[in-house]
Protein backbone atom coordinates (compact mmCIF):
# COMPACT_ATOMS: atom_id res chain seq x y z
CA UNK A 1 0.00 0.00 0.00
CA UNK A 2 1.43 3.23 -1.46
CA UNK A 3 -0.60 5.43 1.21
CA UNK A 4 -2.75 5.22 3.96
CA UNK A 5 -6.12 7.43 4.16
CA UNK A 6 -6.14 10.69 5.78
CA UNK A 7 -9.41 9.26 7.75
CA UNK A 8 -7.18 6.52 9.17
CA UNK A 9 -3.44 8.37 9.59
CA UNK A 10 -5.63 11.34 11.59
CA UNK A 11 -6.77 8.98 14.54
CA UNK A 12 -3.60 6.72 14.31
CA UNK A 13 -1.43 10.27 14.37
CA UNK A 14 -3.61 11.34 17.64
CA UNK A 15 -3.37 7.99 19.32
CA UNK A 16 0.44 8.06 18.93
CA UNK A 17 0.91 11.93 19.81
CA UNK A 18 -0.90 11.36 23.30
CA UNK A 19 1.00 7.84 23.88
CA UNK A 20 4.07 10.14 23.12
CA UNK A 21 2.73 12.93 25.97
CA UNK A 22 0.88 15.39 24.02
CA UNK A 23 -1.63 16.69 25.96
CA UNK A 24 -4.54 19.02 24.65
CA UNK A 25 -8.15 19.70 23.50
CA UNK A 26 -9.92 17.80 20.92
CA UNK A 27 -8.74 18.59 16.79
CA UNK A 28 -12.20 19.07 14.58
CA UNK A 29 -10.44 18.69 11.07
CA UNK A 30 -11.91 19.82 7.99
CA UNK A 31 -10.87 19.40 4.27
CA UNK A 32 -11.63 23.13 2.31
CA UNK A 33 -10.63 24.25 -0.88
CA UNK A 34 -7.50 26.75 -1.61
CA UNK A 35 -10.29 29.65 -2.20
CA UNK A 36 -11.62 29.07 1.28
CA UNK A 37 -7.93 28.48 3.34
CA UNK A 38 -7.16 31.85 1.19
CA UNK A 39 -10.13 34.14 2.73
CA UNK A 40 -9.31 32.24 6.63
CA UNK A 41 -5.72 33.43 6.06
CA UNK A 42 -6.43 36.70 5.30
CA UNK A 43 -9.33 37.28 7.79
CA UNK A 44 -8.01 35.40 10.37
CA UNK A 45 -11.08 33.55 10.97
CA UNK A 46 -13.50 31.88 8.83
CA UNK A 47 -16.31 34.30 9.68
CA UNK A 48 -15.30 37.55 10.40
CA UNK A 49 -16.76 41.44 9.96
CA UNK A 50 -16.87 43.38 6.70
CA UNK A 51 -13.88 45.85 5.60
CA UNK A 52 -12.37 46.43 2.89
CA UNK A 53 -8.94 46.34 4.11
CA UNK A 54 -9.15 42.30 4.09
CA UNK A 55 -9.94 42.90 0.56
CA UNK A 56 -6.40 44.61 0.09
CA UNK A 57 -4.88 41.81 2.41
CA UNK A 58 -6.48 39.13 0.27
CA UNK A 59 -4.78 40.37 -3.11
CA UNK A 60 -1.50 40.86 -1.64
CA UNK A 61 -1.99 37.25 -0.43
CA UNK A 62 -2.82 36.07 -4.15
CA UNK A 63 0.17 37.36 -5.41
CA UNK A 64 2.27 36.19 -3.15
CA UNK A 65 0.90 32.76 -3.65
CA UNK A 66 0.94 32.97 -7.14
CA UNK A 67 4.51 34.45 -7.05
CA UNK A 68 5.58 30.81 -5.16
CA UNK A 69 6.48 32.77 -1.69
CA UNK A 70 3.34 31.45 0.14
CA UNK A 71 1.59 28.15 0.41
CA UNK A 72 -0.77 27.63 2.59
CA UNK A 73 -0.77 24.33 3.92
CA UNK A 74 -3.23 24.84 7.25
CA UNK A 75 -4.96 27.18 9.09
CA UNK A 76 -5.97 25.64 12.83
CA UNK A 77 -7.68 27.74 15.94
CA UNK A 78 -7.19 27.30 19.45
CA UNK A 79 -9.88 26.57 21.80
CA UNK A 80 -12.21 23.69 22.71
CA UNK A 81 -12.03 21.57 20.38
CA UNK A 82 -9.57 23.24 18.17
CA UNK A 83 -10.42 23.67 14.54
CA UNK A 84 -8.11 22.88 11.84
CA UNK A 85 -8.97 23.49 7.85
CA UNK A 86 -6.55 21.47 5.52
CA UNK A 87 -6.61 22.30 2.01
CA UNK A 88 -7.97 19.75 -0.16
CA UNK A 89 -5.79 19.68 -3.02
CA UNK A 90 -2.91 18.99 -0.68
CA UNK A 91 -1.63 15.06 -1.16
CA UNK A 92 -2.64 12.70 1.60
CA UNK A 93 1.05 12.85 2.17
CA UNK A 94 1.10 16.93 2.91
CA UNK A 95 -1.83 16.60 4.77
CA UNK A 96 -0.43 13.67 6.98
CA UNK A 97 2.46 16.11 8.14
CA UNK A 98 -0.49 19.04 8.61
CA UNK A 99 -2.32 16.66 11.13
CA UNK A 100 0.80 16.01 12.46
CA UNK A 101 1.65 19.74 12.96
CA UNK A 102 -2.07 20.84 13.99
CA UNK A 103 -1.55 18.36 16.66
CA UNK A 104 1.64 19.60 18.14
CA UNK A 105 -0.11 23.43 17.90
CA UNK A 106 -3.09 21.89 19.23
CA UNK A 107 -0.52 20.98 22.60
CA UNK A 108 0.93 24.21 22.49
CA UNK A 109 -2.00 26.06 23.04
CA UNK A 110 -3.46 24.16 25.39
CA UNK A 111 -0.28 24.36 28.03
CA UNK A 112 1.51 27.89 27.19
CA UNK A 113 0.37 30.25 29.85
CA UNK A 114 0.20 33.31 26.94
CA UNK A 115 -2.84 31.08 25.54
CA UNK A 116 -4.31 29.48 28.79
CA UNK A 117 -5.13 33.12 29.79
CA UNK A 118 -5.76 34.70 26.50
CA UNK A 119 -8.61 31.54 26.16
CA UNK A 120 -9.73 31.76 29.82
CA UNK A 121 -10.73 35.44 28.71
CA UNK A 122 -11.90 35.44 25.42
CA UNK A 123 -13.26 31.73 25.83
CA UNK A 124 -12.83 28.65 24.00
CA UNK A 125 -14.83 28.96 21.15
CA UNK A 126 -13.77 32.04 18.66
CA UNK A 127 -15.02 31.04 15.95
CA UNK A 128 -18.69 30.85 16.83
CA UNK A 129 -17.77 34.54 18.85
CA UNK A 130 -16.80 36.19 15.43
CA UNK A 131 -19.33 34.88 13.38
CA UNK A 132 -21.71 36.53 16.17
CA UNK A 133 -19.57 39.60 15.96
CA UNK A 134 -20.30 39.56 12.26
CA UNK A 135 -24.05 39.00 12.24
CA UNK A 136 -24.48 41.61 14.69
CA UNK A 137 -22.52 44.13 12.50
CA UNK A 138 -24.39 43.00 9.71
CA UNK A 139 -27.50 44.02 11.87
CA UNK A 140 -26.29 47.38 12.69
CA UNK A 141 -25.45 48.05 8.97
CA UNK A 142 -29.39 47.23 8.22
CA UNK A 143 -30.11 50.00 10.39
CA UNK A 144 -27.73 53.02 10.16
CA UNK A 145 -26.23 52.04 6.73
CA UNK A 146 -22.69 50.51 5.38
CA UNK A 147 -21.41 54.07 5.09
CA UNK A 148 -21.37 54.66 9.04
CA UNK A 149 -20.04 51.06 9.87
CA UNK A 150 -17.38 51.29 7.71
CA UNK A 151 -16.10 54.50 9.13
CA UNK A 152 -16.35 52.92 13.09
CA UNK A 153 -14.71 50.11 11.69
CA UNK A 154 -11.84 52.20 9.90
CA UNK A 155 -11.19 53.56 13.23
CA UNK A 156 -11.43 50.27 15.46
CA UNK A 157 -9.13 48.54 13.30
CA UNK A 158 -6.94 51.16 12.76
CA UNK A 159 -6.57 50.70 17.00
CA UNK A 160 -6.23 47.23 16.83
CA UNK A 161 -2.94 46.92 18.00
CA UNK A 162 -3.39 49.42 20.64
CA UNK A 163 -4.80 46.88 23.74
CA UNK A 164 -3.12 46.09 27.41
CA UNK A 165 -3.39 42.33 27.79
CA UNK A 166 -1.71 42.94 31.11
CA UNK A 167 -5.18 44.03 32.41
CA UNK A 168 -8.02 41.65 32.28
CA UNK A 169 -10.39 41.38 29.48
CA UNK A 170 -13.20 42.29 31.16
CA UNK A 171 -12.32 45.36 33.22
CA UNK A 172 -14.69 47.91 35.00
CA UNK A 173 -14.35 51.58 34.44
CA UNK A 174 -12.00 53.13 36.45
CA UNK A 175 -13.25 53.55 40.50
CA UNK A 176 -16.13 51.03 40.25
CA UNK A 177 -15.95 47.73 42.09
CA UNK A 178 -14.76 44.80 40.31
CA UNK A 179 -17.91 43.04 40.15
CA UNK A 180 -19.74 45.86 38.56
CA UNK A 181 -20.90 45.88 35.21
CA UNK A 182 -19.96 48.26 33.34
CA UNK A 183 -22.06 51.25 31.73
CA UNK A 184 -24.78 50.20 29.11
CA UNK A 185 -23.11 46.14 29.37
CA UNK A 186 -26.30 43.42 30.71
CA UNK A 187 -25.19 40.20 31.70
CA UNK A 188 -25.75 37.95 28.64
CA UNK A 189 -27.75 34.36 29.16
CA UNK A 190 -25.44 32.93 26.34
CA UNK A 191 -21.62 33.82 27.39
CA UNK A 192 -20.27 33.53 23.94
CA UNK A 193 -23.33 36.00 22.79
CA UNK A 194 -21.86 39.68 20.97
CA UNK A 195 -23.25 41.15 24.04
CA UNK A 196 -21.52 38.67 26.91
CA UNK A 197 -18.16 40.86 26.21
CA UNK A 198 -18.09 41.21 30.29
CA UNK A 199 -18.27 38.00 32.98
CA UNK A 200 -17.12 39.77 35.97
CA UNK A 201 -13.68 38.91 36.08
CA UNK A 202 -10.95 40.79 38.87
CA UNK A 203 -10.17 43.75 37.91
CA UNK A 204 -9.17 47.18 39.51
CA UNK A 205 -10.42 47.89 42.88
CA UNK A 206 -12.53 50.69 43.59
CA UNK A 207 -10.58 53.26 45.95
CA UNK A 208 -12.94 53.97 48.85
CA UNK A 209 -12.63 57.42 50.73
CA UNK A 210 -11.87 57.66 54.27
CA UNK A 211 -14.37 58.24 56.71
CA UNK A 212 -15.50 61.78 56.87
CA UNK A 213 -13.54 62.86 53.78
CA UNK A 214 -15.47 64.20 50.38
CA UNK A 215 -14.28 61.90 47.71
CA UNK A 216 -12.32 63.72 45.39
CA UNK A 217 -13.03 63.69 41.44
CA UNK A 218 -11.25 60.72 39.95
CA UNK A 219 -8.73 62.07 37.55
CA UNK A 220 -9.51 60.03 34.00
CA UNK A 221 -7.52 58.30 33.62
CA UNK A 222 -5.60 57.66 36.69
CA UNK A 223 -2.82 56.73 35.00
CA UNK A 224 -1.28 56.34 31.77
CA UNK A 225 -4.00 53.79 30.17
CA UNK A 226 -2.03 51.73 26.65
CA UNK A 227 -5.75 50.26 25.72
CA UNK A 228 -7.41 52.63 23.69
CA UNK A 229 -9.77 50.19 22.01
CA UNK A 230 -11.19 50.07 25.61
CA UNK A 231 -10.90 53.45 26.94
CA UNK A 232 -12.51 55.09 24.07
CA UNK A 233 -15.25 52.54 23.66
CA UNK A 234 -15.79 53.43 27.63
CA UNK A 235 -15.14 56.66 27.89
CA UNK A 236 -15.82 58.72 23.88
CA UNK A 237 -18.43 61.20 25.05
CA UNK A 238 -20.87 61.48 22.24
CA UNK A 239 -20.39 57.59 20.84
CA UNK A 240 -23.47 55.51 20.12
CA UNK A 241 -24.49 51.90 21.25
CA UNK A 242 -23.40 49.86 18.36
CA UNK A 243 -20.01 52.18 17.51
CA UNK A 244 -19.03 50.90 21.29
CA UNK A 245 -19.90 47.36 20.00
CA UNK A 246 -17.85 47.38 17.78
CA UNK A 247 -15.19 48.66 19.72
CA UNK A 248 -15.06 46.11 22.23
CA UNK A 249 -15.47 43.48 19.45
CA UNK A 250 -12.52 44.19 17.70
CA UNK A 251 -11.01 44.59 20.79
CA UNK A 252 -11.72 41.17 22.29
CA UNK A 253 -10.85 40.06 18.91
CA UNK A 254 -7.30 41.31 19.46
CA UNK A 255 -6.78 39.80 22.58
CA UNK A 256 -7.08 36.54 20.59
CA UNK A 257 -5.04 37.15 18.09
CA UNK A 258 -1.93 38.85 20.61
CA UNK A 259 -0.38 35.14 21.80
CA UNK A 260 -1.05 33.99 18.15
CA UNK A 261 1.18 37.06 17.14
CA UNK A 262 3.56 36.39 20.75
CA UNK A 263 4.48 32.99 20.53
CA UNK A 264 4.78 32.58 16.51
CA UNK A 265 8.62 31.42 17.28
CA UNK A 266 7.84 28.93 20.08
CA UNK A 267 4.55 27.47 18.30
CA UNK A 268 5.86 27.27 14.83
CA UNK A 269 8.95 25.54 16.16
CA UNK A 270 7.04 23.67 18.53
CA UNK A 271 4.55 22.35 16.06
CA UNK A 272 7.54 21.54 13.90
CA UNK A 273 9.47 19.42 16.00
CA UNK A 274 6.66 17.55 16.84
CA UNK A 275 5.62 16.73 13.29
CA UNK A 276 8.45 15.50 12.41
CA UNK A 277 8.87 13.25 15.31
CA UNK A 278 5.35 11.83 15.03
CA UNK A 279 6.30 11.02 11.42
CA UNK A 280 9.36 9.55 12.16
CA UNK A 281 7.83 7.38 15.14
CA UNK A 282 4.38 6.43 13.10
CA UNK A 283 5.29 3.18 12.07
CA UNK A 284 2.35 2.62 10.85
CA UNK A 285 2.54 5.24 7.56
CA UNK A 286 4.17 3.48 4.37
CA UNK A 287 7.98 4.02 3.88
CA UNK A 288 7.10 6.13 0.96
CA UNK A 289 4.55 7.82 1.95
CA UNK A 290 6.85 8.74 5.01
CA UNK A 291 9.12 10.10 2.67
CA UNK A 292 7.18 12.03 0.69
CA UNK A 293 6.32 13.86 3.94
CA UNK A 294 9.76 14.33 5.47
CA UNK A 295 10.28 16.15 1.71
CA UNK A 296 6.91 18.57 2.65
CA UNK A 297 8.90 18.83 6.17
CA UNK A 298 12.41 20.31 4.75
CA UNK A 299 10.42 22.55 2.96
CA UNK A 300 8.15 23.90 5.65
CA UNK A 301 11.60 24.25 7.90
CA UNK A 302 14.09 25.45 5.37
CA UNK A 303 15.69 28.47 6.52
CA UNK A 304 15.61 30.44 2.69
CA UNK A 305 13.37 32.01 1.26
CA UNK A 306 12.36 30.59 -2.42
CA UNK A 307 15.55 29.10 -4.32
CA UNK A 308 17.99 31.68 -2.63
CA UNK A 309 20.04 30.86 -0.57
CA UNK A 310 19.58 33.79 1.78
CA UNK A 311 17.21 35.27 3.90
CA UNK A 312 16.68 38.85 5.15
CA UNK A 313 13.91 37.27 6.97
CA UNK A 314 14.10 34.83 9.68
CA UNK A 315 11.76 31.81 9.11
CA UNK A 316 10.02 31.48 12.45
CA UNK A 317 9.49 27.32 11.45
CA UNK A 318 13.13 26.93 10.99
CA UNK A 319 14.45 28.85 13.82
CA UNK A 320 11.67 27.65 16.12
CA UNK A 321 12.26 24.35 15.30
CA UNK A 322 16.48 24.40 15.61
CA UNK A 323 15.69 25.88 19.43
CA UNK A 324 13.52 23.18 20.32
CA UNK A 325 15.69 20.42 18.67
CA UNK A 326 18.54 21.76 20.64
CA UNK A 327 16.84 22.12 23.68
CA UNK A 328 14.85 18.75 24.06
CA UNK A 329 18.23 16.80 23.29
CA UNK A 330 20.54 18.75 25.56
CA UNK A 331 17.83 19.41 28.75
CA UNK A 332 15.23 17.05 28.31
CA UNK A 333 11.87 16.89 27.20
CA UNK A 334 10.55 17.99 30.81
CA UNK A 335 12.82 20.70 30.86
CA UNK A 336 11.85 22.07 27.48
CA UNK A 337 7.41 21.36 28.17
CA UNK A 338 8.50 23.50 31.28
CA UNK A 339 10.44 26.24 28.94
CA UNK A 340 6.76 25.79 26.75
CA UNK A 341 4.50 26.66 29.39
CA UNK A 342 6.13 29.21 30.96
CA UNK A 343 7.38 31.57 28.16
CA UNK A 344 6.63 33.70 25.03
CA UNK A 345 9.25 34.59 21.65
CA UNK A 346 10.23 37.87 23.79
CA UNK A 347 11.83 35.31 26.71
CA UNK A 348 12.34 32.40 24.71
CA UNK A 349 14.68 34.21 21.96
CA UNK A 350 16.44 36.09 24.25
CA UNK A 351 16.91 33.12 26.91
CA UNK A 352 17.82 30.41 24.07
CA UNK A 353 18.93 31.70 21.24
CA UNK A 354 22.75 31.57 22.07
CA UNK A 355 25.85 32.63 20.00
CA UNK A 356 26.80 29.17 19.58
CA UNK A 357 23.42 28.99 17.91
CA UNK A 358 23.09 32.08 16.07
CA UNK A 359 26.62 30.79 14.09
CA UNK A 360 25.27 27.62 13.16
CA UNK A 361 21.52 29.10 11.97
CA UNK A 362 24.18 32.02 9.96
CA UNK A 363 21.97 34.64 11.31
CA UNK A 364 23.50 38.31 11.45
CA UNK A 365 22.11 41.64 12.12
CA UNK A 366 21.96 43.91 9.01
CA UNK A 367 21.31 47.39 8.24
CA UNK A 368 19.49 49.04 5.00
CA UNK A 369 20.94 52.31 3.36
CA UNK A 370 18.63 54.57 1.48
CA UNK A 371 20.68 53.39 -1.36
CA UNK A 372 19.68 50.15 -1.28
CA UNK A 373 23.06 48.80 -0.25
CA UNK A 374 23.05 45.96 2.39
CA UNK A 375 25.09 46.25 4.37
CA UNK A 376 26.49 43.51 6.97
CA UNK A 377 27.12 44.67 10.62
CA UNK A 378 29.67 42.12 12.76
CA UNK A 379 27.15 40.29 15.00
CA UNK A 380 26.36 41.31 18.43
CA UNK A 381 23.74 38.69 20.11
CA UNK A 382 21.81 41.68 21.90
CA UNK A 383 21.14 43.78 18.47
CA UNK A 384 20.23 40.36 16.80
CA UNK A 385 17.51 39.31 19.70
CA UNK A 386 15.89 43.14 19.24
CA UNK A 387 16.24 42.54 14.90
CA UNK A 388 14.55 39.40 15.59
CA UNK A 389 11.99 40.80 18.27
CA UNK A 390 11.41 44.54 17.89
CA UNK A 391 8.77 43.97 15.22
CA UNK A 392 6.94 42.21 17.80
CA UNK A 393 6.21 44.92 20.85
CA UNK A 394 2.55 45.94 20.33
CA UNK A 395 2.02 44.02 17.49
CA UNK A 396 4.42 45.94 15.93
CA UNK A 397 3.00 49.22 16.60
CA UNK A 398 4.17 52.35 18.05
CA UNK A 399 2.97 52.60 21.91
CA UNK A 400 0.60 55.26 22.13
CA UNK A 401 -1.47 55.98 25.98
CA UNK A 402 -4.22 58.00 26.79
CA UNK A 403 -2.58 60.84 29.31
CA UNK A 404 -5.33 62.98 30.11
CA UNK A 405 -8.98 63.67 29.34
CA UNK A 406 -10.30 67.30 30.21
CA UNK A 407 -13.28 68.48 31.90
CA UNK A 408 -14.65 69.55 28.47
CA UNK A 409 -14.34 65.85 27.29
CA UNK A 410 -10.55 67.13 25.06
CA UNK A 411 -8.05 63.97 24.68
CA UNK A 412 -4.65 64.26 24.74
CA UNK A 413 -2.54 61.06 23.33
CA UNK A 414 1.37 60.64 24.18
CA UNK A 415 3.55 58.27 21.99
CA UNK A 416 5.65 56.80 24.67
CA UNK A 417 9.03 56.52 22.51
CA UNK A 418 11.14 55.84 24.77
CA UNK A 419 10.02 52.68 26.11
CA UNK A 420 9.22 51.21 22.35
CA UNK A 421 12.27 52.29 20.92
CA UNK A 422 10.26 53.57 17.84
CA UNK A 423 9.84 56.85 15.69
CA UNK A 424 6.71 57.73 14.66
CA UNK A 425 5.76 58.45 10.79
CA UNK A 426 4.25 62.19 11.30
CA UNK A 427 2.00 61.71 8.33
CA UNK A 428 0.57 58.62 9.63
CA UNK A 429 -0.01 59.49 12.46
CA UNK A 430 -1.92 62.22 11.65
CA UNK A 431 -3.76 59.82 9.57
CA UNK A 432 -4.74 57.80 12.11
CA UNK A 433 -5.70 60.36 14.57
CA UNK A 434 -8.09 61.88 12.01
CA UNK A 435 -9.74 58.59 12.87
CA UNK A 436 -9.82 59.05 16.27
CA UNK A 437 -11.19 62.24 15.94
CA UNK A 438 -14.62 60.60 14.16
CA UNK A 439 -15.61 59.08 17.01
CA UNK A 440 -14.17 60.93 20.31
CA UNK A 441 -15.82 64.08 18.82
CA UNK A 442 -14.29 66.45 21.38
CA UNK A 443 -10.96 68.02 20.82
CA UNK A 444 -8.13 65.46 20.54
CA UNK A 445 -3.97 65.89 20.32
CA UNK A 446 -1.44 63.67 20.19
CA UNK A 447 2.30 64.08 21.94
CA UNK A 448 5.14 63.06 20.24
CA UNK A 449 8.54 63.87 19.12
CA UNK A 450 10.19 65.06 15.85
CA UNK A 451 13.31 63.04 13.78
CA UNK A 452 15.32 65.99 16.27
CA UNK A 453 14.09 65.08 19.24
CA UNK A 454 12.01 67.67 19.98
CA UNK A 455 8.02 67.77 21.06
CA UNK A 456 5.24 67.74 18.68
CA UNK A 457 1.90 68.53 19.33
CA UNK A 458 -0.47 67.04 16.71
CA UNK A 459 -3.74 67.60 16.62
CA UNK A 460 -6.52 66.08 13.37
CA UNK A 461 -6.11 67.65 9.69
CA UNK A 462 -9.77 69.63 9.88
CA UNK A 463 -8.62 71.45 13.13
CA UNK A 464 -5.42 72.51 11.37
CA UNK A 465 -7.25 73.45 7.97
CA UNK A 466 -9.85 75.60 10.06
């Protein structure tokens, strides 16, 4: 027998990944076609609301797959069960190694604190909790029209990256008790409902006044406050209902997608490791077929992009898997589930990705001129780690905190620069606070600091034009 069904390898491959200690939620797979895998890729999720900027994500993702620089071979969602789409054009041979991989994600996010609490939070079933998000936009588009959805949504996603997963999904408003709900939120009957955004979870604790003391106005906010999805969906004077709906949608949205985005390095690799192990340990696949899938493995972990041989990229599978590898045969498997649970790509590069290794992966630290010349700086293992993990701080975006709302409702924005290490591109910015300015509706300004160091005050385009 040249090959052995996918409906037999995929409970054959699960039987032998938990007698081999994986431990994790049920897998629902499900064969799709490319067009299908193609929209969940550039969505994110199956089901997901209406913008046109995942119309501009999904060409650039056709080209690139038509180009050869991306394949999609799976597309698999934590929670419980997990769901995993395999594309069914793949060979039974491809999609052997996929089940294998899902399987070793599928352990991943089950154990990795980053997920445990990201799922504990958002729950355990996001694909149901988008589709909701959808049909409720789809709702609020029936009644005020595509025009003014579009433009709440332009803003919301615009703020995606802008969230604190340091504080709790479901957070009061500042001063109120933790097990308050917060303004215009009911308790939802169905917890995975649109509404059922808030289930009481610890948050900050009121500050009581002392006895026989006025309370004193609660400055807002108290302190610098990094989540703007959730402070101007709480706190945006004039905004509506369903523009705060949306708000905390794409927000809770976002705190599913940040260990996705957090642990690429330590997932890929983990997955990776673990596929090829289960293949090489499934005695039960046929030699060839086994090497047919080893083949799909060296390209999935190859560490070039296309038929160059070099990269200006790292390849999270390849360097992800060479950490693991290393680490399981030097420490020990328990010593590397440990390492799993415990850390994300900020810890896990900086912790384990040694000289010794960065030599034998040939990675190096570069530096673009405006000319387009390349130029190769002598490698320093501290500028490599930030190359490798700058990208990553706030999804890759500059920090930005709410400092200080006025009396009259005015906002006032600070780019923190110095703790993210990043400029600021004025013209962006500005951009992006003309945004801001649709739905705060009061004056707003933004704080930051020119290529000379020096403060700029920005406030939106039509205030400047007036």
């Amino acid at each position: 027998m040249a090959t052995l069904p996918l409906e037999e390898a995929i409970p054959r491959m699960e039987t032998l990944a938990r007698e081999l200690g994986l431990q994790h939620y049920p897998v629902d797979f499900e064969l799709v076609p490319p067009a299908f895998m193609m929209e969940v890729a550039v969505y994110g999720l199956p089901v997901r609301m209406p913008h046109w900027s995942f119309g501009v994500r999904w060409i650039y993702q056709m080209v690139q797959h038509r180009m050869g620089h991306s394949r999609i071979f799976e597309v698999v969602f934590p929670g419980n069960p997990n769901r995993a789409y395999l594309v069914d054009t793949n060979s039974v041979e491809e999609n052997t190694l996929v089940v294998a991989h899902v399987l070793g994600h599928a352990d991943f996010s089950c154990n990795n604190h980053t997920f445990v609490r990201s799922q504990e939070q958002v729950g355990y079933h996001i694909v149901g909790q988008a589709a909701a998000h959808a049909h409720r936009i789809e709702e609020v588009i029936e009644e005020v029209g595509e025009k003014r959805v579009e433009e709440v949504l332009d803003v919301a996603l615009a703020l995606e990256p802008h969230i604190d997963t340091d504080q709790p999904l479901n957070r009061p408003r500042y001063g109120t008790s933790p097990s308050a709900k917060p303004e215009s939120e009911a308790t939802p009957s169905d917890p995975d409902a649109f509404g059922g955004r808030y289930a009481h979870l610890p948050g900050e604790t009121a500050v009581e006044p002392e006895h026989g003391r006025r309370p004193t106005a609660l400055q807002i906010p108290p302190r610098p406050e990094a989540d703007l999805l959730w402070f101007i969906a709480q706190y945006a004077p004039d905004m509506e209902d369903w523009e705060r709906d949306i708000f905390l949608a794409v927000r809770k949205e976002a705190y599913y997608f940040q260990p996705v985005f957090n642990c690429q390095i330590m997932n890929e690799g983990w997955a990776s490791y673990w596929h090829s192990r289960l293949l090489r340990e499934a005695d039960f696949l046929p030699s060839q077929a086994y090497v047919d899938c080893m083949k799909t493995h060296s390209d999935v972990v190859r560490p070039y992009g296309s038929d160059r041989q070099i990269a200006l990229q790292v390849n999270p599978y390849h360097l992800g898997y060479v950490l693991w590898e290393h680490l399981i045969e030097s420490e020990g498997m328990d010593v590397a589930r440990g390492i799993m649970r415990e850390e994300d790509d900020f810890g896990f590069v900086r912790n384990y990705l040694t000289a010794e290794r960065a030599r034998e992966l040939d990675l190096f630290v570069y530096s673009a001129r405006q000319n387009g010349e390349v130029r190769v700086t002598e490698s320093n293992l501290p500028e490599l780690h930030e190359a490798i993990l700058s990208p990553k701080y706030n999804f890759g975006a500059p920090r930005v905190e709410v400092e200080e709302m006025g009396r009259d409702g005015s906002l006032v924005l600070r780019h923190n620069h110095a703790d993210d290490g990043r400029g600021l591109d004025l013209a962006r910015a500005r951009h992006v606070l003309d945004y801001v300015d649709r739905v705060w509706r009061r004056p707003v300004t933004l704080v930051t600091v020119d290529e000379r160091g020096q403060e700029v005050r920005l406030r939106p385009t039509a205030i400047d034009d007036d």
